[in-house]
Protein backbone atom coordinates (compact mmCIF):
# COMPACT_ATOMS: atom_id res chain seq x y z
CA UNK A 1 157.18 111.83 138.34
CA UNK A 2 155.98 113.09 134.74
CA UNK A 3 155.74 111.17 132.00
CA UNK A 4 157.11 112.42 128.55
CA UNK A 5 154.53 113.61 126.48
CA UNK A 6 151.99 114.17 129.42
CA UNK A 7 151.74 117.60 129.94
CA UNK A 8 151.01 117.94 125.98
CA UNK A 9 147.92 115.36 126.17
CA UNK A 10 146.75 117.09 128.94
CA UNK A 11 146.91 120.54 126.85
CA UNK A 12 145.64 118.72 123.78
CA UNK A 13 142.97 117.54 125.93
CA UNK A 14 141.75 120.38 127.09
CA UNK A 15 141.88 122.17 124.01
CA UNK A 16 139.39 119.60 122.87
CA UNK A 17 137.22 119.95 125.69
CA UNK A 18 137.47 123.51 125.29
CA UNK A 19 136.44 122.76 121.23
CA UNK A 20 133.37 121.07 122.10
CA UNK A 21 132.23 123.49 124.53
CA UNK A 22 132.93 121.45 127.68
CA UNK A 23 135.39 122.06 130.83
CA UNK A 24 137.48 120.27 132.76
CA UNK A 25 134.85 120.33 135.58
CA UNK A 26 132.30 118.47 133.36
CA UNK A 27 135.23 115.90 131.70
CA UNK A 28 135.20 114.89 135.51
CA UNK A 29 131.49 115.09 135.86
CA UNK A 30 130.74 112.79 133.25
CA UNK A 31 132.22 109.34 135.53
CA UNK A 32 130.17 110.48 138.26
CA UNK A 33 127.23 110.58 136.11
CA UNK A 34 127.78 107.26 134.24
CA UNK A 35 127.93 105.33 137.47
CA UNK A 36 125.33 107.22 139.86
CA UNK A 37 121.84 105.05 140.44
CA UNK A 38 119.03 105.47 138.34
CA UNK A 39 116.71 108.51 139.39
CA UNK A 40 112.86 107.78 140.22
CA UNK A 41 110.79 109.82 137.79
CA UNK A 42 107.36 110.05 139.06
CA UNK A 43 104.13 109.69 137.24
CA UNK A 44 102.69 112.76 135.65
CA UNK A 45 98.93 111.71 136.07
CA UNK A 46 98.14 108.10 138.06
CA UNK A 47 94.86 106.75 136.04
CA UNK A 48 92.49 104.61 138.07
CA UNK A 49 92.79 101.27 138.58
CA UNK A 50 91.14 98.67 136.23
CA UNK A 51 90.09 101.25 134.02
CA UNK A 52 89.24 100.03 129.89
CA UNK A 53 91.61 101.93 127.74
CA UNK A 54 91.33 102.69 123.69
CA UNK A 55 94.42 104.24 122.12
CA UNK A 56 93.45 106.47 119.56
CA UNK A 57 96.28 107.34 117.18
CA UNK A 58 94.76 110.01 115.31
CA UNK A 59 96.40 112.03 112.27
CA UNK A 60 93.69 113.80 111.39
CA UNK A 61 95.51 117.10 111.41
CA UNK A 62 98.86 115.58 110.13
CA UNK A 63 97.17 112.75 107.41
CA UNK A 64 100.24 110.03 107.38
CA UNK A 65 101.18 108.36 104.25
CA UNK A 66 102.51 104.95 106.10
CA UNK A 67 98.54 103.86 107.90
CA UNK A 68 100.74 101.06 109.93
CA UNK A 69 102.47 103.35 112.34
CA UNK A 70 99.08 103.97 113.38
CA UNK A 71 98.55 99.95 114.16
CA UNK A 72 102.01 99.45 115.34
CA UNK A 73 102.06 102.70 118.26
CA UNK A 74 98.34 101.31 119.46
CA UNK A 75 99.92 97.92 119.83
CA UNK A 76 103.16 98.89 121.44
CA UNK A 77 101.56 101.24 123.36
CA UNK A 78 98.92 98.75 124.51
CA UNK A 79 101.37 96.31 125.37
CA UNK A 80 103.00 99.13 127.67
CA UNK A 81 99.84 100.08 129.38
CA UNK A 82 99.10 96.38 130.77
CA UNK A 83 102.70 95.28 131.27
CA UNK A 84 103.29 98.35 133.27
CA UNK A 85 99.57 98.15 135.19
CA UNK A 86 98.58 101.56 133.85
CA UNK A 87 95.18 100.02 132.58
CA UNK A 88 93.07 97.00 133.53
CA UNK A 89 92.07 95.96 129.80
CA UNK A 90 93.19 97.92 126.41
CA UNK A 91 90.97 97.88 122.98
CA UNK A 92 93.00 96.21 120.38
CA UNK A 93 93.36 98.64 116.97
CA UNK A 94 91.20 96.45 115.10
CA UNK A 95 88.03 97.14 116.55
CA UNK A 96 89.39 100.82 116.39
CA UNK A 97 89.91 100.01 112.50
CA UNK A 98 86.59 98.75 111.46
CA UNK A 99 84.69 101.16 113.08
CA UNK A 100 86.31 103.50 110.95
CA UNK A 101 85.91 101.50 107.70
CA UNK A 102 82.67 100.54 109.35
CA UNK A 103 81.13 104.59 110.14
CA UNK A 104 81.41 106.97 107.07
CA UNK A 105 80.30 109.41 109.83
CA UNK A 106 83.31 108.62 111.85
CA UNK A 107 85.35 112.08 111.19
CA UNK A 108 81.87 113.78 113.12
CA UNK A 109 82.24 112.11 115.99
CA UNK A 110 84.26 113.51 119.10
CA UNK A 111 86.57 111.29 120.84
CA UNK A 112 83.98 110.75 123.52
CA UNK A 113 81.50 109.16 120.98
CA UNK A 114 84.04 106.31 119.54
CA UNK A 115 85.37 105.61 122.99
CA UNK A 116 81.72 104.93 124.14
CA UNK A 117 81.05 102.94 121.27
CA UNK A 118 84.10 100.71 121.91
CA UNK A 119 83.05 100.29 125.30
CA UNK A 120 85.95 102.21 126.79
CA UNK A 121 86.00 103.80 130.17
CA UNK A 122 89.21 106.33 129.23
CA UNK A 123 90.60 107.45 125.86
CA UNK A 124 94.27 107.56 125.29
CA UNK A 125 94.28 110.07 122.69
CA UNK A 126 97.25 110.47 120.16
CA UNK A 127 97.68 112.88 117.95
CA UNK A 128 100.24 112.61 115.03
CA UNK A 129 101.81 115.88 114.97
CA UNK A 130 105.19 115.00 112.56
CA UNK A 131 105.27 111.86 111.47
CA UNK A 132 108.04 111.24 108.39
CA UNK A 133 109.79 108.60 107.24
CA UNK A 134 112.10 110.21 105.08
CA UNK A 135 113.28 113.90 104.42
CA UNK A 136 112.04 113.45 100.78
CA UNK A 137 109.15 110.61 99.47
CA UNK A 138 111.75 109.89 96.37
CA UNK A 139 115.16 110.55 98.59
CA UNK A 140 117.45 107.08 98.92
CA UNK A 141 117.77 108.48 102.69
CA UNK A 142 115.50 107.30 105.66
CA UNK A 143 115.18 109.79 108.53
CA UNK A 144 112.47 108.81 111.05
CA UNK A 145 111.01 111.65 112.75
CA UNK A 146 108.13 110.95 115.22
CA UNK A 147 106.33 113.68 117.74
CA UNK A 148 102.86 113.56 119.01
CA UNK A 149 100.25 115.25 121.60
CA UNK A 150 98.26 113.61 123.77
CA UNK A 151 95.60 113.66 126.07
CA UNK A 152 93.43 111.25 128.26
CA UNK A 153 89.45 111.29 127.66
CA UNK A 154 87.32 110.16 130.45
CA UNK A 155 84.08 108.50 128.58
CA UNK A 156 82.97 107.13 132.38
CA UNK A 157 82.87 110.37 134.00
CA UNK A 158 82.92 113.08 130.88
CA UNK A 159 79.51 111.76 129.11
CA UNK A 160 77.35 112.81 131.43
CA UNK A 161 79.11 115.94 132.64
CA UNK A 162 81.50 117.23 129.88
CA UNK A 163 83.48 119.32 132.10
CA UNK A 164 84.94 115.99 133.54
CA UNK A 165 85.76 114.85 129.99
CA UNK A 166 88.72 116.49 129.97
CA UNK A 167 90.96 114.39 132.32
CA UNK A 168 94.71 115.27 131.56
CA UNK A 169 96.04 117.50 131.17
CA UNK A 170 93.56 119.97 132.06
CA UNK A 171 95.05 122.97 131.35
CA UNK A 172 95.51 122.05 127.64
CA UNK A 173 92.84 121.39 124.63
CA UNK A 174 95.62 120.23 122.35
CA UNK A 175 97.06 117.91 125.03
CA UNK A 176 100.77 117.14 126.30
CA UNK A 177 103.70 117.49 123.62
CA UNK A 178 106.17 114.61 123.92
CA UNK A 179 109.69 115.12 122.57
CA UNK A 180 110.63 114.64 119.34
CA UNK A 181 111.80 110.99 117.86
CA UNK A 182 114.69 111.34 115.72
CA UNK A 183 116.49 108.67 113.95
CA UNK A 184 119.56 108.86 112.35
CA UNK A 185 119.65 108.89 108.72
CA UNK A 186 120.88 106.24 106.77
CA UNK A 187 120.64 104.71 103.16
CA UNK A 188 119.37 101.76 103.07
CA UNK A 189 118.34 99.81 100.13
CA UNK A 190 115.96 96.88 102.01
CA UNK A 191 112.55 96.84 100.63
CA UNK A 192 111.10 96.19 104.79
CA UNK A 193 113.48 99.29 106.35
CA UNK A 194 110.27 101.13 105.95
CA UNK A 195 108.30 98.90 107.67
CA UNK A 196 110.99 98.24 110.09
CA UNK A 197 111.87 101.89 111.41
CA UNK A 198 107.96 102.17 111.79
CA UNK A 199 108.31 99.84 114.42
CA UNK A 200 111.43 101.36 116.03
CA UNK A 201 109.76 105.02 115.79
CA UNK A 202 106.22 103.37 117.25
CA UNK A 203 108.50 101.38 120.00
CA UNK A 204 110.13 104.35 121.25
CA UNK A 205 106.77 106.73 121.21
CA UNK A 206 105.13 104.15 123.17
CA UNK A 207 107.61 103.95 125.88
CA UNK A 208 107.77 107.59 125.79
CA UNK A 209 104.11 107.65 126.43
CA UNK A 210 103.65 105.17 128.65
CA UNK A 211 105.49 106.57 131.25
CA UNK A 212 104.06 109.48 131.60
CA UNK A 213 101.29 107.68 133.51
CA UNK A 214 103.54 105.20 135.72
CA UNK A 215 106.28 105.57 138.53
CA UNK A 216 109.79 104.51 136.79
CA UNK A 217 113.70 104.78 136.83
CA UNK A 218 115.52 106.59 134.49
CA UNK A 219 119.48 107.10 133.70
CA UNK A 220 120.56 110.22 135.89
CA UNK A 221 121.82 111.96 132.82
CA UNK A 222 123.29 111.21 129.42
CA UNK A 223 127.37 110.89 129.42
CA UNK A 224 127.62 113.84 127.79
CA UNK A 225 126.50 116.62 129.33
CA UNK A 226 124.21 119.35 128.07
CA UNK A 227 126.00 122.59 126.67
């Protein structure tokens, strides 16, 4: 039996389908994907166990003009490092922070130097590539864009044989490039949403980078599918 009307939603459905670039094949994909069981995502680099980690947000290349997302990715990213048993002990960003106010020689040193100093045994290094709070500094409009490199330092192994320094990846100086954060824009008039989509772009980097060094699940695909 056919209902009235069915064969036209069906058309109009397709149509739409067809609009968006999509077929009927991937309309019936898109269940299948929504329900299937997480997928295990392993590690790309395993550090060793116990090890003292320093995050080093740097924006040296990139200067920032909002200094907290600095303190708020080492923190989130700190917390994601010991929750997820990727390091034995993390520097906090304070220690980090007066040893810049602290050094006026600190821009001369290499990232080997100030993880010594700090007594670290690896150094997370994180390099601010796009950082931006909104499209324009005077705009009414907050868009939170977020991308970064990084790299890990070994300090144990690299300081007295610098070939070692370089621990991942090691076929790249500049280090790994993570996706882009984007947020959606929005206009909103509260004096914290600065501070606040800081925390959501540093929250969401974090996780992102975290990973990279742990076994984990992740979401088979996205309901939509890619075009």
């Amino acid at each position: 039996m056919t209902l009235p009307g069915s064969k036209t939603l069906c058309a109009a459905l397709l149509a739409a389908l067809a609009a968006a670039g999509l077929s009927a094949c991937s309309m019936i994909a898109w269940p299948v994907e929504a329900f299937a069981p997480p997928r295990k995502v392993a590690a790309k680099f395993k550090l060793p166990p116990g090890k003292k980690v320093l995050v080093f947000v740097d924006d040296v290349l990139q200067p920032v003009g909002y200094e907290p997302i600095k303190s708020d990715l080492t923190a989130r990213l700190n917390d994601e490092l010991l929750k997820n048993h990727v390091a034995g002990a993390t520097i906090p960003y304070r220690l980090l922070s007066d040893m810049i106010t602290a050094r006026r020689d600190f821009n001369t040193l290499s990232i080997g130097e100030v993880g010594r100093e700090l007594g670290a045994d690896i150094v997370l290094h994180v390099r601010i590539d796009r950082f931006t709070l909104r499209d324009e500094a005077a705009a009414a409009v907050w868009h939170g864009q977020l991308q970064v490199s990084v790299r890990l330092v070994d300090i144990e192994n690299g300081w007295a044989d610098h070939s070692l320094a370089r621990m991942w990846p090691k076929d790249s100086l500049a280090g790994h490039l993570m996706s882009a954060i984007d947020t959606p824009a929005s206009v909103e008039t509260s004096p914290t949403h600065g501070e606040e989509l800081s925390r959501t772009l540093a929250a969401s980097a974090a996780d992102q980078i975290a990973k990279l060094f742990y076994d984990h699940k992740e979401k088979a695909s996205s309901l939509v599918p890619d075009r």
